[in-house]
N, C-alpha and C. Protein backbone atom coordinates (compact mmCIF):
# COMPACT_ATOMS: atom_id res chain seq x y z
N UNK A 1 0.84 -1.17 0.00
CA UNK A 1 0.00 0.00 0.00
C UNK A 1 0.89 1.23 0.00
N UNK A 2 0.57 1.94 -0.77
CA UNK A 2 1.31 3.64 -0.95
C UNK A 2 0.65 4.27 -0.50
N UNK A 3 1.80 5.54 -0.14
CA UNK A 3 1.22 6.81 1.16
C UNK A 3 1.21 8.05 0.21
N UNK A 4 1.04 8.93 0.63
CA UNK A 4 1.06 10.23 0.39
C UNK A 4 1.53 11.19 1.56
N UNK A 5 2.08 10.77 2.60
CA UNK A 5 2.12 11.28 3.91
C UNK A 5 3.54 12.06 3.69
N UNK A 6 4.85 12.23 2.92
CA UNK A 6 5.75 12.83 2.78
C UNK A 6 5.48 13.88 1.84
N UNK A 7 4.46 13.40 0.59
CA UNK A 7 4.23 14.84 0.08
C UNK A 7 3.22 15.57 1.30
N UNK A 8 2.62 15.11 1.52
CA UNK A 8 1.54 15.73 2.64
C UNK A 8 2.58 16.24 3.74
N UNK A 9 3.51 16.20 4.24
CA UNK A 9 3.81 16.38 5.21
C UNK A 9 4.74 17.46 4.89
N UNK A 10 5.40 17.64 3.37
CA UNK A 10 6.53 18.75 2.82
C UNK A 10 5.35 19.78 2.28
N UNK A 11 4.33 19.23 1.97
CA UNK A 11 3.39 20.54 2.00
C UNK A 11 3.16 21.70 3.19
N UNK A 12 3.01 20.95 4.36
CA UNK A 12 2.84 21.52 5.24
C UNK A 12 3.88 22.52 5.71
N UNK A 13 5.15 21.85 5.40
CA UNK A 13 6.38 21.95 5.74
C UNK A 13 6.52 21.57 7.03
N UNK A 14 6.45 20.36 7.68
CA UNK A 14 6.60 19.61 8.56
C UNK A 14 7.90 18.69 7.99
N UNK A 15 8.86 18.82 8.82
CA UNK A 15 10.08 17.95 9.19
C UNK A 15 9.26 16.55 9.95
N UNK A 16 10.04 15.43 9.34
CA UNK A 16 9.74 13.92 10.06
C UNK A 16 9.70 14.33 11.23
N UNK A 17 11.14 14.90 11.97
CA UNK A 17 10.80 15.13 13.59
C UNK A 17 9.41 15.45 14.07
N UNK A 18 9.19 16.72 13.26
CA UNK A 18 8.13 17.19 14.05
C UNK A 18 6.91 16.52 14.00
N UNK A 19 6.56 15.85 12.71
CA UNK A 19 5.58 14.92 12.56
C UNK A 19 5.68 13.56 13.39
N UNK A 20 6.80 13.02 13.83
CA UNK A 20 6.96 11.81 14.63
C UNK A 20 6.48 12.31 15.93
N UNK A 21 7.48 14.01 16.32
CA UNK A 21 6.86 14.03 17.76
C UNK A 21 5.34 14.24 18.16
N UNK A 22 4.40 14.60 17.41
CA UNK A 22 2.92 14.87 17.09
C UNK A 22 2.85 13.88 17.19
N UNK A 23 2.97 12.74 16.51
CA UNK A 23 2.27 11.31 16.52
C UNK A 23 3.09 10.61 17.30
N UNK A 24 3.91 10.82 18.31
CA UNK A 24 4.87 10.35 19.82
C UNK A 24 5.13 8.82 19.00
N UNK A 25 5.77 8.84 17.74
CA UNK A 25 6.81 7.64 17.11
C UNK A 25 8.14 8.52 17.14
N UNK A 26 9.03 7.73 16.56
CA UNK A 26 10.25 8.49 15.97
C UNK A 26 10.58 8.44 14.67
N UNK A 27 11.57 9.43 14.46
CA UNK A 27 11.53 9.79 13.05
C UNK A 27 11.98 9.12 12.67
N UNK A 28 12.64 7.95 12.38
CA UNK A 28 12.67 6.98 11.88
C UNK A 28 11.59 5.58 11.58
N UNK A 29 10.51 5.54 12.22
CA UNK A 29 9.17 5.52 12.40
C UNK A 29 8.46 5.73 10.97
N UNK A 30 8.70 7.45 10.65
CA UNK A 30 7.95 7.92 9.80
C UNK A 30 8.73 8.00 8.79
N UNK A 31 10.16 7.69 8.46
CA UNK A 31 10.73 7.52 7.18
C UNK A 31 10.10 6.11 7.17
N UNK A 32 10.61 4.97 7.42
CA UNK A 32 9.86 4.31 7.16
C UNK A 32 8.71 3.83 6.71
N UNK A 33 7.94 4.37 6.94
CA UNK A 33 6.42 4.56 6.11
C UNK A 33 6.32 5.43 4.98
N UNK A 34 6.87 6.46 5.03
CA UNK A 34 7.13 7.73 3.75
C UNK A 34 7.64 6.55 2.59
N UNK A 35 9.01 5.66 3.20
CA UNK A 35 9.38 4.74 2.04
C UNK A 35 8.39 3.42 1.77
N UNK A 36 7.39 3.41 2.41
CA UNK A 36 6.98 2.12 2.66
C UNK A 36 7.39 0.87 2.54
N UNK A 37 7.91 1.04 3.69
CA UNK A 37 9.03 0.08 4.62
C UNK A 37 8.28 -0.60 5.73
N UNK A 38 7.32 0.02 6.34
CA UNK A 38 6.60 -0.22 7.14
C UNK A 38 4.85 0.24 7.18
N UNK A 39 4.01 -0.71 7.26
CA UNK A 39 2.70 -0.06 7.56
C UNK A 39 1.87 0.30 9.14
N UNK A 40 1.94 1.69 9.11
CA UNK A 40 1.54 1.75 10.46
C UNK A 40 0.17 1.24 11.00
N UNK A 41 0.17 1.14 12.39
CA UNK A 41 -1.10 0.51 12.53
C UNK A 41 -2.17 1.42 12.66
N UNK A 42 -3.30 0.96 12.75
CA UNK A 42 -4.80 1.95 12.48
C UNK A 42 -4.28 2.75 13.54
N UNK A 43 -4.18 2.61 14.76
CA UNK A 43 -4.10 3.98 15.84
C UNK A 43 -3.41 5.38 14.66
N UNK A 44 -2.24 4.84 14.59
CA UNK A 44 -1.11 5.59 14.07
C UNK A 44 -1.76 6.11 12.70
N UNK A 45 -1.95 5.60 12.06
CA UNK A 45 -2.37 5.95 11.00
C UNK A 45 -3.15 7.26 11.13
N UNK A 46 -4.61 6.81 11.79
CA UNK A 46 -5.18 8.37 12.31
C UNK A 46 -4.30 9.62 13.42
N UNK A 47 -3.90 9.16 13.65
CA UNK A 47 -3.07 10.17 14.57
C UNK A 47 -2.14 11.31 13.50
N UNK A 48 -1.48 10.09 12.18
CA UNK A 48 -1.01 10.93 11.22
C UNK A 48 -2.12 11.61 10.12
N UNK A 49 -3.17 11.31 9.75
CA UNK A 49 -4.13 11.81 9.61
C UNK A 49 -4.72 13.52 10.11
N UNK A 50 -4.57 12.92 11.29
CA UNK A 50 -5.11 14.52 12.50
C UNK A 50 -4.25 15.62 11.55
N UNK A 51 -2.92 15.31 12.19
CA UNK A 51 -1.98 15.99 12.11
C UNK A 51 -1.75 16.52 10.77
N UNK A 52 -1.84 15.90 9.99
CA UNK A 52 -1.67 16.35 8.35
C UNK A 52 -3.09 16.41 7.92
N UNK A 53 -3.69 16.96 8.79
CA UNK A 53 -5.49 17.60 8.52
C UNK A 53 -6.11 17.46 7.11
N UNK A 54 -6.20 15.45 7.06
CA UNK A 54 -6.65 15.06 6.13
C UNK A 54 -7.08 13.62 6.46
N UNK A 55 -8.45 13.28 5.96
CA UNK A 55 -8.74 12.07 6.54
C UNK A 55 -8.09 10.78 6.08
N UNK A 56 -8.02 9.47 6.88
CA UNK A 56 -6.82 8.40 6.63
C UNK A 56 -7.13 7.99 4.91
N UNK A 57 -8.20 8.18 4.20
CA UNK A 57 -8.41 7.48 3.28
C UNK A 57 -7.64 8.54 2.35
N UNK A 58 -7.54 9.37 2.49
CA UNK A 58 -6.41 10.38 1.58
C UNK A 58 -5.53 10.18 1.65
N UNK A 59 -4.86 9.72 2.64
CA UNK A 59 -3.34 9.17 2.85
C UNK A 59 -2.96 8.18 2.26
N UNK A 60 -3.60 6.82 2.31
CA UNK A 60 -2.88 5.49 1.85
C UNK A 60 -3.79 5.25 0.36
N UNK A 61 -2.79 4.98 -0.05
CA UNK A 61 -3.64 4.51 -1.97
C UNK A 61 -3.66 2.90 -1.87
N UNK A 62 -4.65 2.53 -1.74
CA UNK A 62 -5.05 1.16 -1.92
C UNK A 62 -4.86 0.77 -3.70
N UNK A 63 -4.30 -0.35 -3.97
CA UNK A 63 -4.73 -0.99 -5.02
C UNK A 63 -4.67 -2.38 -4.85
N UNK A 64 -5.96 -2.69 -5.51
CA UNK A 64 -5.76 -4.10 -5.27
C UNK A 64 -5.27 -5.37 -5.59
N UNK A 65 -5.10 -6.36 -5.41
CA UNK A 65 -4.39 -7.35 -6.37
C UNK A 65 -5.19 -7.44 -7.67
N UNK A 66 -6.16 -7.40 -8.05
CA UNK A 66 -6.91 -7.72 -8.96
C UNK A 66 -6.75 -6.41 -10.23
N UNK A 67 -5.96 -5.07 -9.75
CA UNK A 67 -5.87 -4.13 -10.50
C UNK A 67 -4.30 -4.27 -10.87
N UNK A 68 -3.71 -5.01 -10.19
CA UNK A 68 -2.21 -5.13 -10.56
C UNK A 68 -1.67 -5.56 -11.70
């Protein structure tokens, strides 16, 4: 699954730090997911949501196996 949370987050102009410390992960946390390296879990997910004042379904691009 692909994010949008690093363009979303250089829009804002939010640094990983500051976005990790908002969502109390670390910034390494949120590179990780920016690369999708990692999928965060539902808590997290909305928490990054809040913060980048956009709801979770704007964030992650679903596609499915069947569109692949």
């Amino acid at each position: 699954m692909e994010n949008r949370i690093k363009e979303l987050r250089k829009s804002k102009k939010l640094s990983q730090e500051h976005l990790a410390n908002a969502c109390e992960v670390s910034r390494q946390t949120i590179n990780a997911i920016e690369n999708n390296k990692y999928d965060p879990s539902l808590m997290l997910a909305f928490q990054l949501a809040e913060n980048l004042d956009v709801s979770v379904d704007k964030l992650f691009l679903y596609q499915s196996r069947r569109e692949k």
